[in-house]
N, C-alpha and C. Protein backbone atom coordinates (compact mmCIF):
# COMPACT_ATOMS: atom_id res chain seq x y z
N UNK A 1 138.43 -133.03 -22.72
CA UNK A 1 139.68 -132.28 -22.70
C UNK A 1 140.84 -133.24 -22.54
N UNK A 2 141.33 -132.90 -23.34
CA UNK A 2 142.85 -133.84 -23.40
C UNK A 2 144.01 -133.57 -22.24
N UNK A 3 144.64 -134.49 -21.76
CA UNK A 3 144.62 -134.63 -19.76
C UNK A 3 146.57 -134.23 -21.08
N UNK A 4 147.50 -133.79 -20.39
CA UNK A 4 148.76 -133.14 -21.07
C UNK A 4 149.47 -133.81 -19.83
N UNK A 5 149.29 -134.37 -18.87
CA UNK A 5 149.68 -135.10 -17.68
C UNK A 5 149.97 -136.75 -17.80
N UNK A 6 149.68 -137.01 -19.30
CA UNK A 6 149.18 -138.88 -18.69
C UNK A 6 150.51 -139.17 -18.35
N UNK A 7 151.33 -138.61 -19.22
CA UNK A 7 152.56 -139.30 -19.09
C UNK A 7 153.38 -138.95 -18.05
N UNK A 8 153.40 -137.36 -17.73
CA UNK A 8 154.31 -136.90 -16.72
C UNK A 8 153.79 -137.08 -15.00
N UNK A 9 154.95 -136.66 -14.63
CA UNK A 9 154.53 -136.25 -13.14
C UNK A 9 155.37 -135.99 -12.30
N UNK A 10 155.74 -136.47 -11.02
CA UNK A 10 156.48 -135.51 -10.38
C UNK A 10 157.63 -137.10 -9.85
N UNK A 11 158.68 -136.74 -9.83
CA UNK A 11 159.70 -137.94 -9.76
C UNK A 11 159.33 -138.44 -8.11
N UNK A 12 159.62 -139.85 -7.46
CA UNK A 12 159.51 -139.85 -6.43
C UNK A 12 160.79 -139.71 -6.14
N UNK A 13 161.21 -140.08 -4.81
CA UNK A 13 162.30 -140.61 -4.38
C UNK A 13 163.36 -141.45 -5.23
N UNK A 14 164.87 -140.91 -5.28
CA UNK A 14 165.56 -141.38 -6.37
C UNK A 14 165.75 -143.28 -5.25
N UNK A 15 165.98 -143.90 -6.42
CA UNK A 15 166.22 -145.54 -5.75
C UNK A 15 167.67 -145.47 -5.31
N UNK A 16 168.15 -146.54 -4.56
CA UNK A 16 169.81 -147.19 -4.46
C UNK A 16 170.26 -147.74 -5.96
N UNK A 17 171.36 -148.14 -5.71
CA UNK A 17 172.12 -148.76 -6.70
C UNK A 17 172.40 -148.21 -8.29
N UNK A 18 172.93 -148.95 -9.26
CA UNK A 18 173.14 -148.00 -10.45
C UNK A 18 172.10 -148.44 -11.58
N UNK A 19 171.35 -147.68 -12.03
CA UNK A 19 170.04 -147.53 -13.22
C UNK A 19 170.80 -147.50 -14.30
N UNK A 20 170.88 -148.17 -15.14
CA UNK A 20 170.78 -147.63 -16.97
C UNK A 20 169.84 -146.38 -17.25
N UNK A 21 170.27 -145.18 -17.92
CA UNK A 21 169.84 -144.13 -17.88
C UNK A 21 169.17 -144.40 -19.53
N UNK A 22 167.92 -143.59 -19.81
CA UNK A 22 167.49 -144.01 -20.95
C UNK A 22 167.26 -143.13 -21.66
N UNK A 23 167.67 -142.49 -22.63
CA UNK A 23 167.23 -141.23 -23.75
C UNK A 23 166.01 -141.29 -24.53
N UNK A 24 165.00 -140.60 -24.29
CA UNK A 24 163.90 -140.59 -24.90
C UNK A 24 164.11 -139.81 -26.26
N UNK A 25 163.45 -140.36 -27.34
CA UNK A 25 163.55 -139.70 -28.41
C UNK A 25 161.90 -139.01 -29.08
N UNK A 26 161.90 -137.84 -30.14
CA UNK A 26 160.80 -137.96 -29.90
C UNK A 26 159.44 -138.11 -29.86
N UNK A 27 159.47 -139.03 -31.09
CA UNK A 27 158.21 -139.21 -31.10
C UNK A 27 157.71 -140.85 -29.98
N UNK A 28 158.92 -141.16 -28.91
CA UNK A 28 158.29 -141.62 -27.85
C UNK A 28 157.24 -140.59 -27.09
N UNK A 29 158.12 -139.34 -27.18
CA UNK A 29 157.45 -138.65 -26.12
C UNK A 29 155.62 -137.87 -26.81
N UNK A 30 155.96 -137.89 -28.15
CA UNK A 30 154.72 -137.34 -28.77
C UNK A 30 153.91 -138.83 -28.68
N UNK A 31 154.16 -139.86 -28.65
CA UNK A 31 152.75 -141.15 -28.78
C UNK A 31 152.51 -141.06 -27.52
N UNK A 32 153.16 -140.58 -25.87
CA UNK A 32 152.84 -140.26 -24.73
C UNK A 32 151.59 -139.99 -24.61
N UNK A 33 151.45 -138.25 -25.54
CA UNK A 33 150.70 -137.41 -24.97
C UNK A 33 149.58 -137.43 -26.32
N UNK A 34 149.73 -138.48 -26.89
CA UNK A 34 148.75 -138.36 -28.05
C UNK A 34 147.67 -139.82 -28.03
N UNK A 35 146.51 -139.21 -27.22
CA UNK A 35 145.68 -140.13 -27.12
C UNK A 35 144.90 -141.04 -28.72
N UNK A 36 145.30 -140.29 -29.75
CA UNK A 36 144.74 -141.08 -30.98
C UNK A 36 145.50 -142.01 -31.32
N UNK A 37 146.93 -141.92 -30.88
CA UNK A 37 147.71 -143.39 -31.56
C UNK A 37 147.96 -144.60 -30.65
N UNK A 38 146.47 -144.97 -30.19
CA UNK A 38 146.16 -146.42 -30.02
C UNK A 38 147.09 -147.21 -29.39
N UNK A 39 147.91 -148.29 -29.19
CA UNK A 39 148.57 -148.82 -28.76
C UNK A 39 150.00 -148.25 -28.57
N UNK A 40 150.78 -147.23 -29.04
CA UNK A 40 151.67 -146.72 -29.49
C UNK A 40 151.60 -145.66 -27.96
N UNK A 41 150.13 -144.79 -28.13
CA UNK A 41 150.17 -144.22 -26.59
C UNK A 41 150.63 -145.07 -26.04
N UNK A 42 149.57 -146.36 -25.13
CA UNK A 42 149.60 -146.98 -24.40
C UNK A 42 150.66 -147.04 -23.59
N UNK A 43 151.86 -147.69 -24.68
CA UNK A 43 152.94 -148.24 -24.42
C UNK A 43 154.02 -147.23 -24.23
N UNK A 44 153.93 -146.15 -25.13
CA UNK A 44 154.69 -145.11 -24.49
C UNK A 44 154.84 -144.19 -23.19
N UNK A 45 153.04 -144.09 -23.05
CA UNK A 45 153.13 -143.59 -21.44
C UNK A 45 153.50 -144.12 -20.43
N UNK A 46 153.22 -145.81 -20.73
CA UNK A 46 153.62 -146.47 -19.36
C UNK A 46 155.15 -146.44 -19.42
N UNK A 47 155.91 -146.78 -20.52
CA UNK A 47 157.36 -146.45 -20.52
C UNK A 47 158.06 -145.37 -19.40
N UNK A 48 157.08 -144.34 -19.85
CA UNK A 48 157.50 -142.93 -19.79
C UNK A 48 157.23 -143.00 -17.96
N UNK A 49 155.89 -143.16 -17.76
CA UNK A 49 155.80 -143.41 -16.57
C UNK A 49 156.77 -144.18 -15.51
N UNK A 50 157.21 -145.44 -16.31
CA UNK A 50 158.25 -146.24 -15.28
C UNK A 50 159.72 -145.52 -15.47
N UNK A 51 160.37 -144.56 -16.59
CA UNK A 51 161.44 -143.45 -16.54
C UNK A 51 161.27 -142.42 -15.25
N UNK A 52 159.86 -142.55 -15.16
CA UNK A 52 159.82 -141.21 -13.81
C UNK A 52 160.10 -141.76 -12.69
N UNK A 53 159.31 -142.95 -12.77
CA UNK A 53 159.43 -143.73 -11.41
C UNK A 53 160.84 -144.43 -10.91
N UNK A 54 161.57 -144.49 -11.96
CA UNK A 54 162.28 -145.11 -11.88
C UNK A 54 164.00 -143.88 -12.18
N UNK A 55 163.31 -142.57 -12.19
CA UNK A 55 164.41 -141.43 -12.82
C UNK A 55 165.62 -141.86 -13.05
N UNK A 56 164.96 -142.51 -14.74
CA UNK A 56 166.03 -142.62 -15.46
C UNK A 56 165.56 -142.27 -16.47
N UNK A 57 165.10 -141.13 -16.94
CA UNK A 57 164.87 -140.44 -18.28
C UNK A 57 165.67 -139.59 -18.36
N UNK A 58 166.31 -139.19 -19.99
CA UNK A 58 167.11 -138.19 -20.42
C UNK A 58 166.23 -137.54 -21.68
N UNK A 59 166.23 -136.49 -22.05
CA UNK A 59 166.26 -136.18 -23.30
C UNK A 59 166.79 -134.75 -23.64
N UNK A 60 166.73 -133.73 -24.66
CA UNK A 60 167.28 -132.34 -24.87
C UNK A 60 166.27 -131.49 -25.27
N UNK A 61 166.97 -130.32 -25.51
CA UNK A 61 166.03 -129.42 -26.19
C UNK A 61 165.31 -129.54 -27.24
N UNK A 62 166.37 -130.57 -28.25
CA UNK A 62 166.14 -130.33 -29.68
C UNK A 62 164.54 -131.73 -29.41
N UNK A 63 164.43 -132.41 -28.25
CA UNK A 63 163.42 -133.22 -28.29
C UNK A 63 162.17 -132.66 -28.44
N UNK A 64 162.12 -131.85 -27.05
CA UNK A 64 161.16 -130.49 -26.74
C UNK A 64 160.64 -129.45 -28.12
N UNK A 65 161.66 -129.22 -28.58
CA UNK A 65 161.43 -128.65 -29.27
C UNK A 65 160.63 -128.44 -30.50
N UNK A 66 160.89 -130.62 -31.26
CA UNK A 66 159.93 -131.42 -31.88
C UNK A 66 158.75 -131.81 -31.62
N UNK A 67 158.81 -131.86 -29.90
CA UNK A 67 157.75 -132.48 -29.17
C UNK A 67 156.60 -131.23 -29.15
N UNK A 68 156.86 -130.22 -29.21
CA UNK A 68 155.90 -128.85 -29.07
C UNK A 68 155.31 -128.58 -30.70
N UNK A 69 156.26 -128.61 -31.67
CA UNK A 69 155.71 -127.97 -33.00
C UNK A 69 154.86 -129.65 -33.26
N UNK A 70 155.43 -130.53 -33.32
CA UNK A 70 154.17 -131.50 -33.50
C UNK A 70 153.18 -131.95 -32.86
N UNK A 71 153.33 -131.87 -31.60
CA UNK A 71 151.90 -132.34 -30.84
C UNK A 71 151.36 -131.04 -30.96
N UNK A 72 151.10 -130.21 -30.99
CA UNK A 72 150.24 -128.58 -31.75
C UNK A 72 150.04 -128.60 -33.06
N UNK A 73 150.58 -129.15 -34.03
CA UNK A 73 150.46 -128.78 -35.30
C UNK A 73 150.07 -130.52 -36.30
N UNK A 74 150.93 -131.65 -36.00
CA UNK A 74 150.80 -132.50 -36.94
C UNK A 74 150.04 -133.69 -36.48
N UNK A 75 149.87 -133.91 -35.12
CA UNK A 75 149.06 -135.05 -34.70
C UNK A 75 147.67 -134.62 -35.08
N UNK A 76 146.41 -136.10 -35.06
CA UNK A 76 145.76 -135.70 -35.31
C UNK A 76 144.75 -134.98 -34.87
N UNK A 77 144.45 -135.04 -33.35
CA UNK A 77 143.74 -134.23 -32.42
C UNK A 77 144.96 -133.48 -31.61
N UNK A 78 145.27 -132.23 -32.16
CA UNK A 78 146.61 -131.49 -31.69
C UNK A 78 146.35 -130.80 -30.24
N UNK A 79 147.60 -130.81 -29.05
CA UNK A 79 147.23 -130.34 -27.95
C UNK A 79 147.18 -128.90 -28.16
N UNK A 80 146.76 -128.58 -26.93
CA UNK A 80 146.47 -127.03 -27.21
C UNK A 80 147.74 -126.05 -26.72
N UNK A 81 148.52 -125.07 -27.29
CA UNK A 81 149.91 -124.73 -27.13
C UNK A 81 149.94 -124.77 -25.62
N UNK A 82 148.99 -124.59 -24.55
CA UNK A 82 149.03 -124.23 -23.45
C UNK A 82 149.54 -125.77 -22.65
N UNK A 83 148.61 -126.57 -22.90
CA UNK A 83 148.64 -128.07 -23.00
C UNK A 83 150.00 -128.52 -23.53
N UNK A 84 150.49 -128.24 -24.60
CA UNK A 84 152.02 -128.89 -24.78
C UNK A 84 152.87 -128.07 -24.05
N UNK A 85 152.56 -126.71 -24.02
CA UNK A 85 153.88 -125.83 -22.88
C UNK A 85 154.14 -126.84 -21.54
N UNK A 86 152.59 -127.29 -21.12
CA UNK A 86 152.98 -127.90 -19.55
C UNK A 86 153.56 -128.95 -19.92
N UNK A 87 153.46 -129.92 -20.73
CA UNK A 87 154.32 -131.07 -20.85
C UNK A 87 155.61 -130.71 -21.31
N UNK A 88 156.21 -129.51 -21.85
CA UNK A 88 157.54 -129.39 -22.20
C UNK A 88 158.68 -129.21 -20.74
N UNK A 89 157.30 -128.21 -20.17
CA UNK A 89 157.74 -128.04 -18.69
C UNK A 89 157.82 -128.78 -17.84
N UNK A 90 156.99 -129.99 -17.69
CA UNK A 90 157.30 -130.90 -17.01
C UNK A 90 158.66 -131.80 -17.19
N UNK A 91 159.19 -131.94 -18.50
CA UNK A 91 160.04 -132.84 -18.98
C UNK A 91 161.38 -131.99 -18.79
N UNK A 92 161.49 -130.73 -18.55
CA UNK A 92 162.54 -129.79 -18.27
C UNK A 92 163.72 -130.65 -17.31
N UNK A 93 163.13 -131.23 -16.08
CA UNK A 93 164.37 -132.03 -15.27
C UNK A 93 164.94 -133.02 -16.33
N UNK A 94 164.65 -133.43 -17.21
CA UNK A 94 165.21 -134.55 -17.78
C UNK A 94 166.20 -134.17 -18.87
N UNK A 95 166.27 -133.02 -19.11
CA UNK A 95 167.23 -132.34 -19.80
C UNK A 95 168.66 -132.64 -19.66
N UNK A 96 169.67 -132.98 -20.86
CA UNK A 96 171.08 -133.09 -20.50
C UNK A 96 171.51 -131.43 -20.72
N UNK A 97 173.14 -131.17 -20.38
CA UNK A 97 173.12 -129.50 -20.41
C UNK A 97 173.08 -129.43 -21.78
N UNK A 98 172.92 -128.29 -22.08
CA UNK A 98 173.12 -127.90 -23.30
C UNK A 98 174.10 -127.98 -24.73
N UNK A 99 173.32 -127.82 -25.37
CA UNK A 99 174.26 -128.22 -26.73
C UNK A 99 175.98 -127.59 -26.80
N UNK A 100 177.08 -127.97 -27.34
CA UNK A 100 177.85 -127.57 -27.42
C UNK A 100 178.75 -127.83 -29.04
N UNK A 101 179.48 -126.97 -29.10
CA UNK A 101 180.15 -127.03 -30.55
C UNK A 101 180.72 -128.55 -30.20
N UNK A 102 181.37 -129.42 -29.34
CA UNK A 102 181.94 -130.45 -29.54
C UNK A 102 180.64 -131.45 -29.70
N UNK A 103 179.55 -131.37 -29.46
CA UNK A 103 178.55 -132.08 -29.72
C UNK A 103 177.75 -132.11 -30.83
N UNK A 104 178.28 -131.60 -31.58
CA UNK A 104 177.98 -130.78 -33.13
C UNK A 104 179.05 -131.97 -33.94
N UNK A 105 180.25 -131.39 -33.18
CA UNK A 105 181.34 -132.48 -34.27
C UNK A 105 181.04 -133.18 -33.95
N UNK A 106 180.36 -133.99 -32.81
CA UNK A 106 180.44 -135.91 -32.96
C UNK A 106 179.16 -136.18 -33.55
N UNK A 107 178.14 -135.38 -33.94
CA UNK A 107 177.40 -135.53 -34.45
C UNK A 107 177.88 -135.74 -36.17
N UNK A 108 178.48 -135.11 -36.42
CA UNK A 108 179.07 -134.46 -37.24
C UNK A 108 179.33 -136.00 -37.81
N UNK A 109 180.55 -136.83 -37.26
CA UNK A 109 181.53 -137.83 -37.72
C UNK A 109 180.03 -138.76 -37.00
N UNK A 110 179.24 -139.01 -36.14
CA UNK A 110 178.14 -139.86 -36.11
C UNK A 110 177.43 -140.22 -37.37
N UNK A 111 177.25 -139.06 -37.83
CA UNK A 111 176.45 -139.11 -39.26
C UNK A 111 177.06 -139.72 -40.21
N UNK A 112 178.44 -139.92 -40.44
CA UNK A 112 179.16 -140.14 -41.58
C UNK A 112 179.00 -141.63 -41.13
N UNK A 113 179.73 -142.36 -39.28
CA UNK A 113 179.85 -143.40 -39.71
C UNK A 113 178.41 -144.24 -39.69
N UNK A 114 177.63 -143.94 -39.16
CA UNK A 114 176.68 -144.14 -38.79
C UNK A 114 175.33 -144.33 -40.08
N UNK A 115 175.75 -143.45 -40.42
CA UNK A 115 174.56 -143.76 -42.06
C UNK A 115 173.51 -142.73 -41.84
N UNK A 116 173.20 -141.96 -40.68
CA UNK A 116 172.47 -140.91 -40.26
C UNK A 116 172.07 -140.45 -40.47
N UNK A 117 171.12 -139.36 -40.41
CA UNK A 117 170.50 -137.75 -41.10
C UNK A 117 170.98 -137.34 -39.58
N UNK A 118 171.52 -135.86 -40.14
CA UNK A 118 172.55 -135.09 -38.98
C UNK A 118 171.49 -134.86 -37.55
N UNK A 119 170.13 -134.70 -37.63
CA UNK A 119 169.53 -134.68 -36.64
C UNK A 119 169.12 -135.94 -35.90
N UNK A 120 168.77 -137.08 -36.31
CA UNK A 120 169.03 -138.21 -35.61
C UNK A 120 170.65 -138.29 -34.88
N UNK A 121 171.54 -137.69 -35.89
CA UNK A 121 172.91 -138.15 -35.37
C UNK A 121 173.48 -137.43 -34.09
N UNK A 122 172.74 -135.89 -33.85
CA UNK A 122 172.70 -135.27 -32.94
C UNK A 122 172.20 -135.37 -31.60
N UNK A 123 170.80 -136.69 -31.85
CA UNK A 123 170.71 -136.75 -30.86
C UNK A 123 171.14 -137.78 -29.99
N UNK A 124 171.75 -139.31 -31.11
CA UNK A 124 172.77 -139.82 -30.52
C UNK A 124 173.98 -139.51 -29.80
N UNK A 125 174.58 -138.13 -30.25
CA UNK A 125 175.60 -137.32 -29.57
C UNK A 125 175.13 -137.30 -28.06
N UNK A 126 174.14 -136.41 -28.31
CA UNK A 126 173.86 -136.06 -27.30
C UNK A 126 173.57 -136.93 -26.03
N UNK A 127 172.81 -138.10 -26.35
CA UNK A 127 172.18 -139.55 -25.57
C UNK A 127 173.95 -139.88 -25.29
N UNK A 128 174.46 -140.11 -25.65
CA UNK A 128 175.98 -140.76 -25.50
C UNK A 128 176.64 -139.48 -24.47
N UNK A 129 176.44 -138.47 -24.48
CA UNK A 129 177.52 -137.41 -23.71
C UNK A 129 177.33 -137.21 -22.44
N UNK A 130 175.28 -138.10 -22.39
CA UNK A 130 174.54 -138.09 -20.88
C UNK A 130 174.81 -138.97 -19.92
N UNK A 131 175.58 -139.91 -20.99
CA UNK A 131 175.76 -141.61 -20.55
C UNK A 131 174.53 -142.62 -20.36
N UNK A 132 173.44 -142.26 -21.33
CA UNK A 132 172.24 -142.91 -21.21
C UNK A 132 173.04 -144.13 -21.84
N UNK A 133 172.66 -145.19 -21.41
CA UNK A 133 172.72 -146.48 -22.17
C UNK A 133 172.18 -146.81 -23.53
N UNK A 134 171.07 -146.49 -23.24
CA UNK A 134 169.82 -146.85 -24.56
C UNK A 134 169.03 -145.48 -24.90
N UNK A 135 168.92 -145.49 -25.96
CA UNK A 135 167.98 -144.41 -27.08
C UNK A 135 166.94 -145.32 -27.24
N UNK A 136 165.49 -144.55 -26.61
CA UNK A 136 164.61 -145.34 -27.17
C UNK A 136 163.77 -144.40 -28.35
N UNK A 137 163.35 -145.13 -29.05
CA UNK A 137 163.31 -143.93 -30.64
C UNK A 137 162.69 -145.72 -31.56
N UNK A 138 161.69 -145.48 -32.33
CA UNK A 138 160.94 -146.36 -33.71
C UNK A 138 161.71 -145.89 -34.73
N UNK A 139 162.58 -144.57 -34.76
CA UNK A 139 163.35 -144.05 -36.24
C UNK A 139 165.01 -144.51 -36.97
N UNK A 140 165.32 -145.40 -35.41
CA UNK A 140 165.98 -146.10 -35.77
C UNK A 140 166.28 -147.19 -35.92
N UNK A 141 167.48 -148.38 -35.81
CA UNK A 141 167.45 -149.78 -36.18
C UNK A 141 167.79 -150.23 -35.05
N UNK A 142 166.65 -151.11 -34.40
CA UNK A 142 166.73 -151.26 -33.21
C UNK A 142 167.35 -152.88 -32.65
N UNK A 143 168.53 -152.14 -31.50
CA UNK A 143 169.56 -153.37 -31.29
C UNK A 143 170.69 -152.84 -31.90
N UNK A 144 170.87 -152.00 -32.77
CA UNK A 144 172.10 -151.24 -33.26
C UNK A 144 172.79 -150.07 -31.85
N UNK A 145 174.03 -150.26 -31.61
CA UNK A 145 174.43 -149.75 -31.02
C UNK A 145 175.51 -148.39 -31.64
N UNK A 146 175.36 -147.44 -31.13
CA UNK A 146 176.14 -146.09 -31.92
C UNK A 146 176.83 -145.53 -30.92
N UNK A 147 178.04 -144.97 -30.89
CA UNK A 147 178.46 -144.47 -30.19
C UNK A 147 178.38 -144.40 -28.47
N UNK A 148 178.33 -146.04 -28.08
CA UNK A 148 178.21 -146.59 -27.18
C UNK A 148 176.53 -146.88 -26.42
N UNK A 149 175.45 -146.35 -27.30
CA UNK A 149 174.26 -146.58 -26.83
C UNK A 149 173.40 -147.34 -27.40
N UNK A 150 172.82 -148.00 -27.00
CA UNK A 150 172.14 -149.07 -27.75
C UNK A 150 170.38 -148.72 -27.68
N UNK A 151 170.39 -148.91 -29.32
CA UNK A 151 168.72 -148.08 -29.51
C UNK A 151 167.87 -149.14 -29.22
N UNK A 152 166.88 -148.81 -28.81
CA UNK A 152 165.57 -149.84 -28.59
C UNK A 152 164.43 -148.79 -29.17
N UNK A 153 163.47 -149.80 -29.72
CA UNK A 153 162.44 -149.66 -30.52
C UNK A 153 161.36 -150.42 -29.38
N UNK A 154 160.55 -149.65 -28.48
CA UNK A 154 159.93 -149.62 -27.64
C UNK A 154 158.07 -149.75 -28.17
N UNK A 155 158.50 -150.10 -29.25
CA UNK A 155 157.18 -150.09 -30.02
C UNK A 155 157.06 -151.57 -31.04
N UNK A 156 158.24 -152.18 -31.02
CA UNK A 156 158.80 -153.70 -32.00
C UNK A 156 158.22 -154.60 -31.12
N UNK A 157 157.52 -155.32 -31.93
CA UNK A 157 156.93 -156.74 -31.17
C UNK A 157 158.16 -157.82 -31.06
């Protein structure tokens, strides 16, 4: 049975001083919970793991949202809806608030200057409005900075 926990858990004690906050994107969070992709898990859970430990993870709905229809439907040993519900639920604290029409327009002008597809560009909006520093995400060009956040590719040798 496939453990829907590797990655999550329960935050400890927040630390002193000021953290770089980090936006998970999501197919970090789907190589988490997807024990077939080999090194790609690995490295994502422990990521994910030192975001908890370290509570500085961000991500949104629209992550969750990807993160549920594909780990159920397109990976290759898919969790079971019950199994991805608890990991959506677990990742709930890490939520920025909710979407808003002004986060639409900077998505909006993100996309244009940016070179984007409007849903990547949305969720740069969004990573930028949390004040995460860094987007970590393989879908984009990593070391490129957008709208004040700088993407890392957490998977680039």
């Amino acid at each position: 049975m496939r453990d829907s926990r590797s990655a999550a858990g329960s935050p400890p004690a927040a630390t002193s001083g000021t953290i770089d906050k980090s936006f998970v994107d999501t197919n970090v969070l789907i190589y988490a919970h997807d024990l077939d992709a080999g090194h790609k898990h690995a490295t994502a859970a422990a990521l994910l793991r030192t975001l908890w430990a370290e509570r500085t993870g961000l991500l949104s709905t629209q992550v969750l949202q990807e993160f549920y229809v594909n780990a159920t439907r397109k990976i290759k040993t898919p969790l079971t809806k019950p199994a991805a519900r608890r990991v959506v639920s677990a990742y709930t604290p890490w939520c920025v608030e909710g979407l808003t029409p002004a986060d639409i327009a900077t998505a909006f002008q993100i996309e244009d200057d940016a070179q984007l597809g409007f849903w990547d560009a949305l969720i740069v909006a969004l990573a930028a409005r949390s004040g995460a520093r860094y987007l970590l995400s393989e879908d984009l060009n990593t070391g490129q900075t957008i709208a004040g956040v700088t993407i890392r590719n957490p998977f680039a040798d």
